[in-house]
C-alpha atoms as a PDB file:
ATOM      1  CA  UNK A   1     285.332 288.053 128.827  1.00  0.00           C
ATOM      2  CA  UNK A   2     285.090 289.758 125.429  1.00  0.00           C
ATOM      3  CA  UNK A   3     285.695 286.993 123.442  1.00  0.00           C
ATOM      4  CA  UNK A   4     282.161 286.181 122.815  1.00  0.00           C
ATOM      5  CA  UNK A   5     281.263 290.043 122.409  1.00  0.00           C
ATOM      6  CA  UNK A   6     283.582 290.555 118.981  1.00  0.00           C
ATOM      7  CA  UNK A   7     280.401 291.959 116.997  1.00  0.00           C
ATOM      8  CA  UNK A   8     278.251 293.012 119.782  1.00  0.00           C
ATOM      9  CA  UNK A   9     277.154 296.180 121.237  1.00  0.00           C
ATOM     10  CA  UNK A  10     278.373 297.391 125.109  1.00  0.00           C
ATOM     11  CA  UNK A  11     277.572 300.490 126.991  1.00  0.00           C
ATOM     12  CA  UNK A  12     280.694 302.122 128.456  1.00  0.00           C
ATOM     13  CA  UNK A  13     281.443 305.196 130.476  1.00  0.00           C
ATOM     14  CA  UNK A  14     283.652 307.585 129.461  1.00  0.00           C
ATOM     15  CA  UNK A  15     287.211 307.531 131.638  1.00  0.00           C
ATOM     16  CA  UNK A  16     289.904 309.483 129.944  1.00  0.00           C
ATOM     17  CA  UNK A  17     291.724 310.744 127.064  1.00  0.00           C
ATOM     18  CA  UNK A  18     294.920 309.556 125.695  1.00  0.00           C
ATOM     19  CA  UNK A  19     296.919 310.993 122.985  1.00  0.00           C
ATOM     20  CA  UNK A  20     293.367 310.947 120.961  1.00  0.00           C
ATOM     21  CA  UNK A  21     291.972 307.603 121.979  1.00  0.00           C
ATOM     22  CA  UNK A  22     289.850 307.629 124.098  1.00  0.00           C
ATOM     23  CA  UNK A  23     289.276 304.922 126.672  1.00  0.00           C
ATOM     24  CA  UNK A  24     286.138 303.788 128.223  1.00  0.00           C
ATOM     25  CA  UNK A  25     284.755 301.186 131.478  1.00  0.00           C
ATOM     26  CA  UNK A  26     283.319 298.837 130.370  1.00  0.00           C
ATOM     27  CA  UNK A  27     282.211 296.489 133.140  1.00  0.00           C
ATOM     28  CA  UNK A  28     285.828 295.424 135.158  1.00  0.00           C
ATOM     29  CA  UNK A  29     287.669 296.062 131.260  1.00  0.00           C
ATOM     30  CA  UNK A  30     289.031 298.852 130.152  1.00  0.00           C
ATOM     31  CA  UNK A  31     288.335 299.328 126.371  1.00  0.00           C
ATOM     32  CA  UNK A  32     289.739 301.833 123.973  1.00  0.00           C
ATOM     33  CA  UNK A  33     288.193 303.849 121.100  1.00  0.00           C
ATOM     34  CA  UNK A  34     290.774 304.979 118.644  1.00  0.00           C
ATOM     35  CA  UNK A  35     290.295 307.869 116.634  1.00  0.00           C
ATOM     36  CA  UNK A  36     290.067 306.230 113.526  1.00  0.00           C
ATOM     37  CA  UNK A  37     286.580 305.018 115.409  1.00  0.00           C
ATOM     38  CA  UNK A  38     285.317 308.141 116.596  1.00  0.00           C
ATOM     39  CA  UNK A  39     282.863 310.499 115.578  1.00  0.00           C
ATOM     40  CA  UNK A  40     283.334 314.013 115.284  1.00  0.00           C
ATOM     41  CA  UNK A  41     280.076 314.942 116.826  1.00  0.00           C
ATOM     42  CA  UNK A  42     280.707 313.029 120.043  1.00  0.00           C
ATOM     43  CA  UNK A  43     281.659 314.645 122.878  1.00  0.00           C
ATOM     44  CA  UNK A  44     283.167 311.571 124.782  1.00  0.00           C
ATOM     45  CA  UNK A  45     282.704 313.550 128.254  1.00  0.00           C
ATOM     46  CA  UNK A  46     284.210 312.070 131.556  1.00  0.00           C
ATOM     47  CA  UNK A  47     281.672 309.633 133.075  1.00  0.00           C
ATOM     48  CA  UNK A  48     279.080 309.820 130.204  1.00  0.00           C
ATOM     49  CA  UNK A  49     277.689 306.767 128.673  1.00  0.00           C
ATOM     50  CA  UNK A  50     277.321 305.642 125.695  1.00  0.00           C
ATOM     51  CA  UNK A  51     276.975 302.204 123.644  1.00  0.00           C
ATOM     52  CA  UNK A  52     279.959 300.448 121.682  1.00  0.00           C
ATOM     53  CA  UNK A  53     280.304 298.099 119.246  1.00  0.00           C
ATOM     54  CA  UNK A  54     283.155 295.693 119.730  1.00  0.00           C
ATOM     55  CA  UNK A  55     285.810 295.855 116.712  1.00  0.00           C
ATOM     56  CA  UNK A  56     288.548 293.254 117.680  1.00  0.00           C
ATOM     57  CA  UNK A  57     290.736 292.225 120.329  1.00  0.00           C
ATOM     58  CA  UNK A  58     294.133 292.865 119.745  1.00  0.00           C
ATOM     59  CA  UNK A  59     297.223 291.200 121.503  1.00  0.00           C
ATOM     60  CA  UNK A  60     299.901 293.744 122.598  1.00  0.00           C
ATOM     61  CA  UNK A  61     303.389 294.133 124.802  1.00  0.00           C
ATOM     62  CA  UNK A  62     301.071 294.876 127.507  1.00  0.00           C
ATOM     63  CA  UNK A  63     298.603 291.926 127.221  1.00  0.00           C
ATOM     64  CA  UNK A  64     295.395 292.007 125.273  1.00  0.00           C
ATOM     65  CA  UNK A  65     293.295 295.058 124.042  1.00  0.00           C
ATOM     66  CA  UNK A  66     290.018 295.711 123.607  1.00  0.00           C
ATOM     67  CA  UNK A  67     289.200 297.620 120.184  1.00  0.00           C
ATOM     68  CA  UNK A  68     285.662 299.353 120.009  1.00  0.00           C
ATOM     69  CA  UNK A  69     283.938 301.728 117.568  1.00  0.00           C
ATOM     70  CA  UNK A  70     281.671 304.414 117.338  1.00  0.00           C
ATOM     71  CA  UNK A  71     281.730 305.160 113.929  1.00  0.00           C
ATOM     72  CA  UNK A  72     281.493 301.576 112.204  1.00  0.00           C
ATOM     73  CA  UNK A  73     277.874 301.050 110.114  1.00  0.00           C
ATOM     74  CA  UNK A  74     277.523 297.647 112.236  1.00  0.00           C
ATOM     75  CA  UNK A  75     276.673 299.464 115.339  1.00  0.00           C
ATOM     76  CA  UNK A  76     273.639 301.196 114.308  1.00  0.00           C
ATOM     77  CA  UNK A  77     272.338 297.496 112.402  1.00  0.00           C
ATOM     78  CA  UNK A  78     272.740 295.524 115.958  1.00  0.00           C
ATOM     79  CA  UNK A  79     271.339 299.072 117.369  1.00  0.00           C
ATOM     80  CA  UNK A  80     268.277 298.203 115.300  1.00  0.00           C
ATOM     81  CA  UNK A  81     268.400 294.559 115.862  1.00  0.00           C
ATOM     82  CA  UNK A  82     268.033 295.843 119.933  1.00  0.00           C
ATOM     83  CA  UNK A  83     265.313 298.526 119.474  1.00  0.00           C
ATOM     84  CA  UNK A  84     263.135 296.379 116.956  1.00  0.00           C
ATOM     85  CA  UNK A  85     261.896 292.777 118.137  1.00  0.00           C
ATOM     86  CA  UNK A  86     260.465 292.184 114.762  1.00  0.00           C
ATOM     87  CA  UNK A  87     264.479 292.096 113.453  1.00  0.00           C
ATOM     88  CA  UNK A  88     265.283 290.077 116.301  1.00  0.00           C
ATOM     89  CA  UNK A  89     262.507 287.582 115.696  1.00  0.00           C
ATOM     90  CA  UNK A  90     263.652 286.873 111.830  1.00  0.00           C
ATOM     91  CA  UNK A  91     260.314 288.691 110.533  1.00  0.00           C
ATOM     92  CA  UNK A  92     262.035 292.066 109.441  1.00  0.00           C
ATOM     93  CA  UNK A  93     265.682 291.852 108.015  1.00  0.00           C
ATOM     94  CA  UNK A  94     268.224 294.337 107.333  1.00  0.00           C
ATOM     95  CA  UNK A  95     269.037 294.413 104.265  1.00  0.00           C
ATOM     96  CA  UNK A  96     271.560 297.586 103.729  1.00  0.00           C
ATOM     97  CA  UNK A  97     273.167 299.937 105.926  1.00  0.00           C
ATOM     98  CA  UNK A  98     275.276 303.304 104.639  1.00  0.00           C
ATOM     99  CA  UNK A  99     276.354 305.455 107.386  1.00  0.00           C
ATOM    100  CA  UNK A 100     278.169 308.445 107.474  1.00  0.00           C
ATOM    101  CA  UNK A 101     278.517 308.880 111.109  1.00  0.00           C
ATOM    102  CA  UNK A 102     277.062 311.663 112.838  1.00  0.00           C
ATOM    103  CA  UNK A 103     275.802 313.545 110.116  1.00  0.00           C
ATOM    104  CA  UNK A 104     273.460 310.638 108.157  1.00  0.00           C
ATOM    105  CA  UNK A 105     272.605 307.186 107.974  1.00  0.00           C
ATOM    106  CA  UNK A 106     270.318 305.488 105.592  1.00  0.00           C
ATOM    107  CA  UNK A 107     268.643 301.607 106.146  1.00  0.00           C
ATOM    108  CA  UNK A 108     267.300 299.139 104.173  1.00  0.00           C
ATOM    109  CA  UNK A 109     264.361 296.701 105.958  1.00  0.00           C
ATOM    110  CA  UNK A 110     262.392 294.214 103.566  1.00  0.00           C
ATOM    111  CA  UNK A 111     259.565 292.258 105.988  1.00  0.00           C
ATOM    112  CA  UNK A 112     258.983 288.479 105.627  1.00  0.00           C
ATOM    113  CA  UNK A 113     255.562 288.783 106.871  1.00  0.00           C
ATOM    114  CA  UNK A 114     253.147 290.373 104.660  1.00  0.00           C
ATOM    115  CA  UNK A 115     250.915 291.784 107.894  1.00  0.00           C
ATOM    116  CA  UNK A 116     254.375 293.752 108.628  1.00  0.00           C
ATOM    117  CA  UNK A 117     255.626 296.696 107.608  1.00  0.00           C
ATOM    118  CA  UNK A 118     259.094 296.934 107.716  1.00  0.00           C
ATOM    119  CA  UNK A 119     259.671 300.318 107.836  1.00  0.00           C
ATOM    120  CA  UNK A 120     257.004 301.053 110.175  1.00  0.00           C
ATOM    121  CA  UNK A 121     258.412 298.841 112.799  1.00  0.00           C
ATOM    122  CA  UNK A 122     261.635 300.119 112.647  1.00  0.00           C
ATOM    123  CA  UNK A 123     260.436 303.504 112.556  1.00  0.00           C
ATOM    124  CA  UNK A 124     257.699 302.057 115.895  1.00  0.00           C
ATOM    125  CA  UNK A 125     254.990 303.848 117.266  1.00  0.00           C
ATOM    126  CA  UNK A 126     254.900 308.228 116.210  1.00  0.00           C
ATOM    127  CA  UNK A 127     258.882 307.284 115.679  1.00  0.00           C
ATOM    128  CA  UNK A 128     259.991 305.941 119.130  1.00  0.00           C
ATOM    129  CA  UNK A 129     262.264 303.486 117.962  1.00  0.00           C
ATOM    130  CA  UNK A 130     264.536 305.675 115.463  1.00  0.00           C
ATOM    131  CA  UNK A 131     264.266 308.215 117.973  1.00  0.00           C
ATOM    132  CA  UNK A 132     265.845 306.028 120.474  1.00  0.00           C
ATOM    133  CA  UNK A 133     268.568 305.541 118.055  1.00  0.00           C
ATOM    134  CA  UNK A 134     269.182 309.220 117.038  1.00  0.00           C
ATOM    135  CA  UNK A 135     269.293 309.842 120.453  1.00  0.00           C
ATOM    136  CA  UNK A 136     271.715 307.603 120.800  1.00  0.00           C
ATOM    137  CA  UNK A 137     274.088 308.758 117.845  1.00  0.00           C
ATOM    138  CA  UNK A 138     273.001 312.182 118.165  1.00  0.00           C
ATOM    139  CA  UNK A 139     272.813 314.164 115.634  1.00  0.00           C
ATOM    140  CA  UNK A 140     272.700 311.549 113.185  1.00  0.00           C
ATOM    141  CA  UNK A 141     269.468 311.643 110.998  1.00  0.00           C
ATOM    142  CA  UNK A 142     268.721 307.803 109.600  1.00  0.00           C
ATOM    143  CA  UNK A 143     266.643 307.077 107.240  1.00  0.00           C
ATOM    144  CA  UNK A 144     264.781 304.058 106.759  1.00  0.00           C
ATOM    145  CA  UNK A 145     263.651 302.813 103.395  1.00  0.00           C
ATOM    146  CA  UNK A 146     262.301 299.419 101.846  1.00  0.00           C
ATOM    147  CA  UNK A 147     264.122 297.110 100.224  1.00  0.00           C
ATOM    148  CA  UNK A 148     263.195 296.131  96.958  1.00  0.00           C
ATOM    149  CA  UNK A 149     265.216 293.388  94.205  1.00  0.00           C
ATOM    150  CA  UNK A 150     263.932 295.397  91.857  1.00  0.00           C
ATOM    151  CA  UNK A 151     267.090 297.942  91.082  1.00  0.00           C
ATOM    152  CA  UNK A 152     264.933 300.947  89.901  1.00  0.00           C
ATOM    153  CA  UNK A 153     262.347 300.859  92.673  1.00  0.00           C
ATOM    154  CA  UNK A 154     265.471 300.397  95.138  1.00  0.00           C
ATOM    155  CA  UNK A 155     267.043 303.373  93.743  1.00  0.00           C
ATOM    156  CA  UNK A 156     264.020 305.585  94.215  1.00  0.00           C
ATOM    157  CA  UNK A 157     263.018 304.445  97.618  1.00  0.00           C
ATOM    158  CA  UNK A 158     267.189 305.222  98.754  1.00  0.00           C
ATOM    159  CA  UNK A 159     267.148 308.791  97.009  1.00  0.00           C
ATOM    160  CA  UNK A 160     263.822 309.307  99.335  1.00  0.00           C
ATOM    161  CA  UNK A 161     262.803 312.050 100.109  1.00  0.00           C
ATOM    162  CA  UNK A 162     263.212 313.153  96.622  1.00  0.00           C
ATOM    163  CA  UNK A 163     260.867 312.597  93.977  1.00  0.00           C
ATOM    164  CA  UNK A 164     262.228 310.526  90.822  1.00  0.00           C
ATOM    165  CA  UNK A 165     260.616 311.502  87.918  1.00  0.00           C
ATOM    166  CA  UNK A 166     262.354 308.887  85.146  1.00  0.00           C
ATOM    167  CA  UNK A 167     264.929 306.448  85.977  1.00  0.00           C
ATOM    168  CA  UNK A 168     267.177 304.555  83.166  1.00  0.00           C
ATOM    169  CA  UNK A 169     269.367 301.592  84.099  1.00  0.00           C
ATOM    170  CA  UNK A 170     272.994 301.023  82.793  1.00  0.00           C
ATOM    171  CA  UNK A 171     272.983 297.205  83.540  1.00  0.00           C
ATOM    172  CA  UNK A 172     277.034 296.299  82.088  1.00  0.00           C
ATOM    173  CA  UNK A 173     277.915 299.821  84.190  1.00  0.00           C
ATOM    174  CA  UNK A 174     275.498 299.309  86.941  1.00  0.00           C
ATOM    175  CA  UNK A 175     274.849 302.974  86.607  1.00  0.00           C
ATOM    176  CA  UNK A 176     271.761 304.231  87.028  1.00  0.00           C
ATOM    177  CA  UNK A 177     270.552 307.755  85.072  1.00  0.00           C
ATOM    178  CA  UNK A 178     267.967 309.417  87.564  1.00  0.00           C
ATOM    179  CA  UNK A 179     265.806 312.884  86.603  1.00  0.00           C
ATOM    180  CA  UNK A 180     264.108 314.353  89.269  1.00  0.00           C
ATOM    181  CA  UNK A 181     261.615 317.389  88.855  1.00  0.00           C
ATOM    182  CA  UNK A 182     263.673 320.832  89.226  1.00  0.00           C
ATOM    183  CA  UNK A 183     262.344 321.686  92.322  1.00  0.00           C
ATOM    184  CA  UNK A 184     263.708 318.480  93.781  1.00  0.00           C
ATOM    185  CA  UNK A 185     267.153 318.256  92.595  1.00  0.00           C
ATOM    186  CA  UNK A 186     268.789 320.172  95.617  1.00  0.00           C
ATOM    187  CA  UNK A 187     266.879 317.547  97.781  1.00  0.00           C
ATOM    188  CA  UNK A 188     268.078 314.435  95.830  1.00  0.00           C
ATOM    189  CA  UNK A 189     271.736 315.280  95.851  1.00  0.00           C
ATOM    190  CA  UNK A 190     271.396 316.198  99.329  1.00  0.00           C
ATOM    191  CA  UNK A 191     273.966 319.217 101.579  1.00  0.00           C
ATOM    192  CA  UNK A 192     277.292 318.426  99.689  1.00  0.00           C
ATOM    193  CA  UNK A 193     275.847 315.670  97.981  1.00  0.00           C
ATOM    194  CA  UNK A 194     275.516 313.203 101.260  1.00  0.00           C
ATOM    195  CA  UNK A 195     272.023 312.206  99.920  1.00  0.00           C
ATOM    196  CA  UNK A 196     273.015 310.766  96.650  1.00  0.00           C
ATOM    197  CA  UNK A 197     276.430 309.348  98.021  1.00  0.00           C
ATOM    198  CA  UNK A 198     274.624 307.477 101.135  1.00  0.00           C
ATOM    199  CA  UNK A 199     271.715 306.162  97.959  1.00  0.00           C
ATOM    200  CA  UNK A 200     274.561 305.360  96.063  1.00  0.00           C
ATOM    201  CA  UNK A 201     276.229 303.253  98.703  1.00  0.00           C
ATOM    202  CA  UNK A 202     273.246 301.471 100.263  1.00  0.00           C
ATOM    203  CA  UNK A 203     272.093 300.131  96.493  1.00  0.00           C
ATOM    204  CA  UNK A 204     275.674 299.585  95.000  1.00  0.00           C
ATOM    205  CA  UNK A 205     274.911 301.518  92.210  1.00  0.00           C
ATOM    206  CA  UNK A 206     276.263 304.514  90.364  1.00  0.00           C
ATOM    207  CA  UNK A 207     273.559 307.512  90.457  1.00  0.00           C
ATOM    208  CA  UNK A 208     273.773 310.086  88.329  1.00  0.00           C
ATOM    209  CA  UNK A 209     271.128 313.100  89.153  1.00  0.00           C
ATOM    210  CA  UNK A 210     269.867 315.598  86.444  1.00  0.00           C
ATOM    211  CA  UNK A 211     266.591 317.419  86.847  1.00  0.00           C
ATOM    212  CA  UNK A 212     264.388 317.918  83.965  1.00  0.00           C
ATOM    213  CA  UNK A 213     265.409 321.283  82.820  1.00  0.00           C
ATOM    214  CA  UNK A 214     269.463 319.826  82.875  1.00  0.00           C
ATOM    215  CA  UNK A 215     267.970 316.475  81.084  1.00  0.00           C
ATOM    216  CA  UNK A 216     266.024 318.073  78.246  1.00  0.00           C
ATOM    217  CA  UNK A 217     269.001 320.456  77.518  1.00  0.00           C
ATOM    218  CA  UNK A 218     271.388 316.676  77.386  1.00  0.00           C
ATOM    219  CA  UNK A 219     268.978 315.547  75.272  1.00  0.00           C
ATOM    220  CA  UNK A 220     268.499 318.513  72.855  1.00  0.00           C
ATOM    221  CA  UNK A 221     272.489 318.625  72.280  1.00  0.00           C
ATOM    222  CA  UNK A 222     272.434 314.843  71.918  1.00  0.00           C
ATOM    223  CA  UNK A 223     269.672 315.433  68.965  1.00  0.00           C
ATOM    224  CA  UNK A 224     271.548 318.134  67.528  1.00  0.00           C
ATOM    225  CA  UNK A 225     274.981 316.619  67.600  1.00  0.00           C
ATOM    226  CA  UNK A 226     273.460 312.819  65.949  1.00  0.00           C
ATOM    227  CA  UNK A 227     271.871 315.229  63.073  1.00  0.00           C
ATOM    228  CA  UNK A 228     275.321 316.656  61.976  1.00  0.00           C
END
């Protein structure tokens, strides 16, 4: 019955609790969410419902189990794929997902149609799509930015919304140096540094913030040490 499902999103209803994992009906099947798959913001109430994706099936003493997640960054992408026809049809593609689950995602869309915009379907009319799916992994806030092969411009559309003022590319490092106006820098790291780390892990590149106060004062000492 699951088979087939190994990658796929189910809704199941909440049963019971055991010894942390929770386990959930899904149709006649049983399935179990381990806490390594949970989310600390879920409440995993008896009888509620929510949607799964399906990990693995595993084979046990007791016959075969059925391993789901709540937490993994493929459920929100085939969340997406659900909510967003244009993904389904081939003309909008997912490019990146980086999820820290329950707290913030961030999602990267490039269209294959020039008449669509990729972010603004996934995003659907005044939001009703993303709300769907923060509603869904409530509270998770997602973020959904374009997709660009150019490195720099896909650096500064994953630290959005923060500014970038300069951007300098370590190419042998695959670093990237980033200075953002003062007022921003709080906003570009992000609470505990989330929004950088999430940037960081959706481009595959090292980010290094300074704003332009912290950048003129590396440069200064740079000047002065080279002249002695």
């Amino acid at each position: 019955e699951f088979q087939d499902q190994v990658g796929e999103v189910v809704t199941g209803q909440v049963v019971r609790r055991e010894e942390g994992t929770v386990l959930l009906q899904v149709a006649r099947t049983e399935v179990e969410l381990p806490k390594r798959e949970q989310v600390g913001t879920d409440d995993y109430r008896q009888n509620e419902r929510m949607r799964l994706y399906v990990l693995k099936i595993e084979e046990s003493h007791r016959g075969f189990r059925v391993i789901v997640s709540r937490s993994h960054p493929n459920l929100l992408r085939k969340l997406l794929e659900i909510e967003v026809p244009e993904i389904a049809e081939g003309i909008v593609e997912i490019k990146g997902v980086a999820r820290e689950p329950g707290q913030r995602s961030k999602i990267a869309v490039v269209s294959h149609d020039e008449r669509v915009d990729a972010v603004g379907a996934c995003v659907g009319p005044r939001g009703v799509r993303v709300q769907t799916l923060m509603e869904e992994l409530r509270p998770e806030k997602i973020d959904v930015v374009p997709f660009s092969e150019d490195a720099k411009t896909l650096i500064i559309n994953a630290l959005s919304p923060a500014k970038v003022n300069t951007i300098k590319l370590n190419e042998e490092e695959r670093s990237a140096y980033v200075v953002v106006p003062d007022t921003q820098l709080s906003l570009a790291i992000g609470r505990g540094g989330q929004n950088v780390r999430l940037a960081a892990r959706l481009t595959e590149w090292k980010i290094d913030i300074r704003s332009e106060e912290q950048a003129a004062a590396e440069a200064k000492a740079a000047r002065e040490e080279s002249a002695s």
